[in-house]
Each structure stands twice: as C-alpha cells, then as structure tokens.
C-alpha atoms as a PDB file:
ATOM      1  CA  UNK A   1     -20.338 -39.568 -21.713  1.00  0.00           C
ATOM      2  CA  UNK A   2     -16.952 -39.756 -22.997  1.00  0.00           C
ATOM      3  CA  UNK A   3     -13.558 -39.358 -21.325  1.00  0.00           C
ATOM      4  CA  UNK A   4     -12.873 -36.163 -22.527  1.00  0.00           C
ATOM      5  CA  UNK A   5     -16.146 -34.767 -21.762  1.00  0.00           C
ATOM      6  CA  UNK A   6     -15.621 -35.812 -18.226  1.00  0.00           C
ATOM      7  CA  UNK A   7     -12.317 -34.540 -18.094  1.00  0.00           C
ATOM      8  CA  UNK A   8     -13.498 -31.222 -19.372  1.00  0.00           C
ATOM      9  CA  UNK A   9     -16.631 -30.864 -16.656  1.00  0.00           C
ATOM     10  CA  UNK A  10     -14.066 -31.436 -13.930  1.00  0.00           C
ATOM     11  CA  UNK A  11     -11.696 -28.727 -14.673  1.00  0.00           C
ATOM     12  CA  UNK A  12     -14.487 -26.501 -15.384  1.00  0.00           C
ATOM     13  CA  UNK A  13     -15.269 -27.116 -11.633  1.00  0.00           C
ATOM     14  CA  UNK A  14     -11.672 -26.975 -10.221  1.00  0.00           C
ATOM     15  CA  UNK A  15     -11.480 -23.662 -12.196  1.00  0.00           C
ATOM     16  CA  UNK A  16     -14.533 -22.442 -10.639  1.00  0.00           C
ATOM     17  CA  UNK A  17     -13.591 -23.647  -7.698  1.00  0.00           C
ATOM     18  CA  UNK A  18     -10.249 -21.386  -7.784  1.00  0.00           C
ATOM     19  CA  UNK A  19     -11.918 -18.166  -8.744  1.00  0.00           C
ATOM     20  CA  UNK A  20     -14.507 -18.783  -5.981  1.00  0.00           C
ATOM     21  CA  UNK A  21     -11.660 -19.177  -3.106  1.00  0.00           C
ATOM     22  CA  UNK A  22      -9.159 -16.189  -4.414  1.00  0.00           C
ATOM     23  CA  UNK A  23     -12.017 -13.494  -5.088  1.00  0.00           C
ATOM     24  CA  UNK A  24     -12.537 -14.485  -1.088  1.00  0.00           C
ATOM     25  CA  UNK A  25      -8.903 -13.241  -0.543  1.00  0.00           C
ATOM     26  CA  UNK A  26      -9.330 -10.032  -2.270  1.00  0.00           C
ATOM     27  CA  UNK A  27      -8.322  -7.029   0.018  1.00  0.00           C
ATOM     28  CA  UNK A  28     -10.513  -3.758  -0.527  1.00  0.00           C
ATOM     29  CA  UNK A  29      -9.557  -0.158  -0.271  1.00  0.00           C
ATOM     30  CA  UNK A  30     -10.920   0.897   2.910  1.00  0.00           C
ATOM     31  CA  UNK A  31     -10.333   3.649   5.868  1.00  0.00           C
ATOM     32  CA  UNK A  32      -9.422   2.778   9.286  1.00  0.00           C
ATOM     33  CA  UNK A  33     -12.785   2.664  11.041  1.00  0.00           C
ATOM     34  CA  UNK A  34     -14.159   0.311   8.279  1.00  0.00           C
ATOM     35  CA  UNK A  35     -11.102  -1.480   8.982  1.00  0.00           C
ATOM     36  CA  UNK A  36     -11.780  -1.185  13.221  1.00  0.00           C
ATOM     37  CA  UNK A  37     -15.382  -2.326  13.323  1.00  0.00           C
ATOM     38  CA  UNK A  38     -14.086  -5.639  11.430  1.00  0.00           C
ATOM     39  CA  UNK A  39     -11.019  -7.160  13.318  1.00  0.00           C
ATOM     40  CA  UNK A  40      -9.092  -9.114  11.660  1.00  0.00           C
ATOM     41  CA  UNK A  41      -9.781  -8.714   7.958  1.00  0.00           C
ATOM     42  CA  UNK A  42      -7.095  -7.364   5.549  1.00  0.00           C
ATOM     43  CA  UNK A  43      -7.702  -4.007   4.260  1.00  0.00           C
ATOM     44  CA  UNK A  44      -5.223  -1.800   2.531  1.00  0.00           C
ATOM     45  CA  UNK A  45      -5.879   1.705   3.865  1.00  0.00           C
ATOM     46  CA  UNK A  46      -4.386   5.256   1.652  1.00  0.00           C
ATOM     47  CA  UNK A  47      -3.533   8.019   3.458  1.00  0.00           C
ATOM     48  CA  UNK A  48      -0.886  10.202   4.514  1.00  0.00           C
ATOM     49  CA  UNK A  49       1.934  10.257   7.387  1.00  0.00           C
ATOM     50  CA  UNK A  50       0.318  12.601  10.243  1.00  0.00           C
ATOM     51  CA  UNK A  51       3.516  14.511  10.813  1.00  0.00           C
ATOM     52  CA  UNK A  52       1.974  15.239  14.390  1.00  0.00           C
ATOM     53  CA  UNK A  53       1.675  11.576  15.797  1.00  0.00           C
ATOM     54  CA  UNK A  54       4.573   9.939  17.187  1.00  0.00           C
ATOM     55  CA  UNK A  55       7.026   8.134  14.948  1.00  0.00           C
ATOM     56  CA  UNK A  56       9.439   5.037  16.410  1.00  0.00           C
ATOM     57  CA  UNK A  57      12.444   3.406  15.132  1.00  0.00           C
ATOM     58  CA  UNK A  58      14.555   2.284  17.528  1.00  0.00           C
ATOM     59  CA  UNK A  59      16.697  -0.175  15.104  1.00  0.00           C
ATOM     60  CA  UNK A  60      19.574  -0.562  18.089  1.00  0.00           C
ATOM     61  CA  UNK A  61      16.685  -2.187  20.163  1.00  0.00           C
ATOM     62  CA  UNK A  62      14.305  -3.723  17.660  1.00  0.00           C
ATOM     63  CA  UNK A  63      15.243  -2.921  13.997  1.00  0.00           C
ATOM     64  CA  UNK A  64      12.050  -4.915  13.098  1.00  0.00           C
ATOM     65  CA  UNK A  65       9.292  -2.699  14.603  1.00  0.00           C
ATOM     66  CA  UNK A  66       8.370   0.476  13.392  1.00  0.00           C
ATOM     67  CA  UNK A  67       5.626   2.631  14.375  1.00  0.00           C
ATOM     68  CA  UNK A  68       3.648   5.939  13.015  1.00  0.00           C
ATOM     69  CA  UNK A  69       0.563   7.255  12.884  1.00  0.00           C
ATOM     70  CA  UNK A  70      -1.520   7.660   9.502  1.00  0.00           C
ATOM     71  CA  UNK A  71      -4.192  10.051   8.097  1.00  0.00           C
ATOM     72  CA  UNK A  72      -6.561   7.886   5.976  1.00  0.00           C
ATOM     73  CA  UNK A  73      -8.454   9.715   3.400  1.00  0.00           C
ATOM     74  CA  UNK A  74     -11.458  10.473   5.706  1.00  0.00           C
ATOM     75  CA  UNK A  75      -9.135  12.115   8.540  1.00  0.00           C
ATOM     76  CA  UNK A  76      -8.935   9.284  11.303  1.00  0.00           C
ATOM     77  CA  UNK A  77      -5.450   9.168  12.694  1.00  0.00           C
ATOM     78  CA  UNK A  78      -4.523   5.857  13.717  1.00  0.00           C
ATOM     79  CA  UNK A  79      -0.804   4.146  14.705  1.00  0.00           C
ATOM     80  CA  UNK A  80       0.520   1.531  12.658  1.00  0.00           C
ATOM     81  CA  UNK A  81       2.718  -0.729  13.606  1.00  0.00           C
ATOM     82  CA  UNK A  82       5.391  -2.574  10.629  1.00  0.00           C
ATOM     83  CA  UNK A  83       7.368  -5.431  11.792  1.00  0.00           C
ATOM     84  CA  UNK A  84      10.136  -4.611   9.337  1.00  0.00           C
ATOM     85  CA  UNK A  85      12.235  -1.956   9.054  1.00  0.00           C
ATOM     86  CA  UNK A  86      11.815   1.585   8.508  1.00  0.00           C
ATOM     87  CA  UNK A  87      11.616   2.335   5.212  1.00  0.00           C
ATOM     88  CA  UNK A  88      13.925   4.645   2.909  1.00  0.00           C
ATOM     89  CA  UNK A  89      12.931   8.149   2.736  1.00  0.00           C
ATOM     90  CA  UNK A  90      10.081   7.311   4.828  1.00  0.00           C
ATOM     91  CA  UNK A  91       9.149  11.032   5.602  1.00  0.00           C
ATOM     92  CA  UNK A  92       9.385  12.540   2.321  1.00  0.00           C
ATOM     93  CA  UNK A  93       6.600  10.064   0.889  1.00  0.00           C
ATOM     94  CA  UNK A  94       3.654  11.661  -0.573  1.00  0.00           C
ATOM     95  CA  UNK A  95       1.146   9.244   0.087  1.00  0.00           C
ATOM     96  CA  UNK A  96       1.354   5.727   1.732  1.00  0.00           C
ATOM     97  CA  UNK A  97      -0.432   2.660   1.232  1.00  0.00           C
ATOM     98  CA  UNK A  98      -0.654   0.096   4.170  1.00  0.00           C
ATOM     99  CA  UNK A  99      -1.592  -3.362   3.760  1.00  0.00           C
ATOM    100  CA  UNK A 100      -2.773  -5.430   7.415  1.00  0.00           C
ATOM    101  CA  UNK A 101      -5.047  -5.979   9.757  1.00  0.00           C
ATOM    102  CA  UNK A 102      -6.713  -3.986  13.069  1.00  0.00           C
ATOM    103  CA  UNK A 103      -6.970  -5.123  16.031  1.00  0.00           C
ATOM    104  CA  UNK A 104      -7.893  -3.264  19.748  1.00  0.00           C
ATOM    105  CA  UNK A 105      -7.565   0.348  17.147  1.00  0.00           C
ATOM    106  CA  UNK A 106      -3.941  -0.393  16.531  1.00  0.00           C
ATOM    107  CA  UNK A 107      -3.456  -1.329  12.623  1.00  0.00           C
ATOM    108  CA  UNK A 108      -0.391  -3.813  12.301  1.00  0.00           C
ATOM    109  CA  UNK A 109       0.701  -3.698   9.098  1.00  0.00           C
ATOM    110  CA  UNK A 110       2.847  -6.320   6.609  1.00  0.00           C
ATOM    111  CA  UNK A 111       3.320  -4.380   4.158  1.00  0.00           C
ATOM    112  CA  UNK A 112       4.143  -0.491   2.811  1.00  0.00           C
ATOM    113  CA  UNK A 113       3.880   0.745  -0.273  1.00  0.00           C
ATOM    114  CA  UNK A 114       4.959   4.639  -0.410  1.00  0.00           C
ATOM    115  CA  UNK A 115       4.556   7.433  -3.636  1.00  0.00           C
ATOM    116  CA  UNK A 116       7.475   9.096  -2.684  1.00  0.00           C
ATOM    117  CA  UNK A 117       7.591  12.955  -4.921  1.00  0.00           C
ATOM    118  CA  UNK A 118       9.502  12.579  -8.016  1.00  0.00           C
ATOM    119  CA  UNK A 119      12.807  13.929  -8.799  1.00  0.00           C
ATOM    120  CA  UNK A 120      11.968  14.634 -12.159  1.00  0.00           C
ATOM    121  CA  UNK A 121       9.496  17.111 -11.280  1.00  0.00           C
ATOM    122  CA  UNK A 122      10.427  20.467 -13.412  1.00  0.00           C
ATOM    123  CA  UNK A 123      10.484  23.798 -11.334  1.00  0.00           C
ATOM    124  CA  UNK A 124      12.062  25.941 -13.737  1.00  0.00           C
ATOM    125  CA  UNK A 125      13.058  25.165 -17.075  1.00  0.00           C
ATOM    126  CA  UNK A 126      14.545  27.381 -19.348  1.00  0.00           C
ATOM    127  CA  UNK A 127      14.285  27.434 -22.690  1.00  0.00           C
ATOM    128  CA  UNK A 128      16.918  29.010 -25.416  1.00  0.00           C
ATOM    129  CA  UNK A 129      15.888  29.595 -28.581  1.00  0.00           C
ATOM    130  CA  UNK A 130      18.477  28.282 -30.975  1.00  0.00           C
ATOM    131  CA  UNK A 131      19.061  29.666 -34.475  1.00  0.00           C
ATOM    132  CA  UNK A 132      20.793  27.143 -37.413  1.00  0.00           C
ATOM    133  CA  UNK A 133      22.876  28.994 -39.556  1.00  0.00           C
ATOM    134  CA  UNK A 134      22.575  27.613 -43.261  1.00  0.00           C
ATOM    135  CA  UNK A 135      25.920  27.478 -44.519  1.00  0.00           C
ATOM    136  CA  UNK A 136      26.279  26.155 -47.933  1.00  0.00           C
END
C-alpha cells in the first residue's frame, strides 16, 4: 500500500472513531420519570413552571442556587435545582427547557433555556385606510 492510502484508512478510523464517542454524548428529550429510573444520565426535560410548587432565591444567602418545581409534558411535578442564578423574567416564561441530571427525584440542573412570550405579539391593530390624492 502506499503512504497516502495509509494515511487515508487512518483518518477514516479516527473519524469514525469521533462520531462513535459524540453520538454517545447526545442528550434526548425526555420527562422526569424517564429521567428518575436512570440516575445520572443527562436528559433535557420541556415543561412548564408549576406556579403551585415552591420557588427559592435567596441571592443574599446563596445567589448561586435556585430552586422550582417543573411540569414536564406528561404532568410529573418535580423540583429542580440551578446552581446559577435566577434567571431574568423567570416567571413570565412560557415554556422552559432544563438540561441535567436526577438523582434521589431531585433534578439538578446546569443549564435553562426559557421561551419567554413575545413582545411583538399583536392584540389589536388598527388599520386606516389611506386615500392618495392624484395631484397633477
């Protein structure tokens, strides 16, 4: 075989090799008691703030640790626990999107991504008609 050829089989494998480990890393789109019965695993859960569970922000004691409770999509309330700050507009968000782990039914989350309702939403528009005058 020549060089080249060589050359060529072994990245093949080292890009093989790459796919192989980061399609392991991929995080699926699960609820919380997919994400309870295995520990451990990143999921990212969707689902919205349950306005009846406790929320904490204490940022005068801890301002990294924040903690809610979330309705995933199939109902199960469950607290989640950010070690970050509370984010912006937190309660107005329309849907959430938690990325993290479970463990002993708490979910401890690294990261929150939030659809927060757009300001650009139209509620009453009114419209004018407008004549042009041809002046010549």
């Amino acid at each position: 075989m020549k060089k080249i050829h060589i050359i060529g089989l072994i990245l093949i494998a080292v890009a093989i090799t790459g796919i192989a480990i980061s399609a392991s890393n991929y995080t699926s789109y699960e609820g919380f008691t997919q994400a309870n019965q295995k520990e451990g695993k990143v999921y990212k859960i969707v689902g919205d703030l349950d306005k009846a569970g406790e929320m904490v922000y204490n940022p005068e004691e801890n301002p990294n640790l924040f903690s809610f409770y979330m309705l995933d999509k199939e109902g199960v309330s469950q607290q989640v626990i950010y070690a970050d700050a509370k984010p912006q507009d937190f309660e107005r968000s329309e849907q959430l999107v938690v990325t993290g782990k479970s463990e002993n039914g708490v979910f401890y989350a690294d990261q929150i991504l939030m659809k927060c309702p757009s300001k650009y939403v139209e509620d009453e528009i009114e419209f004018v008609e407008a004549n042009a005058t041809n002046t010549q």
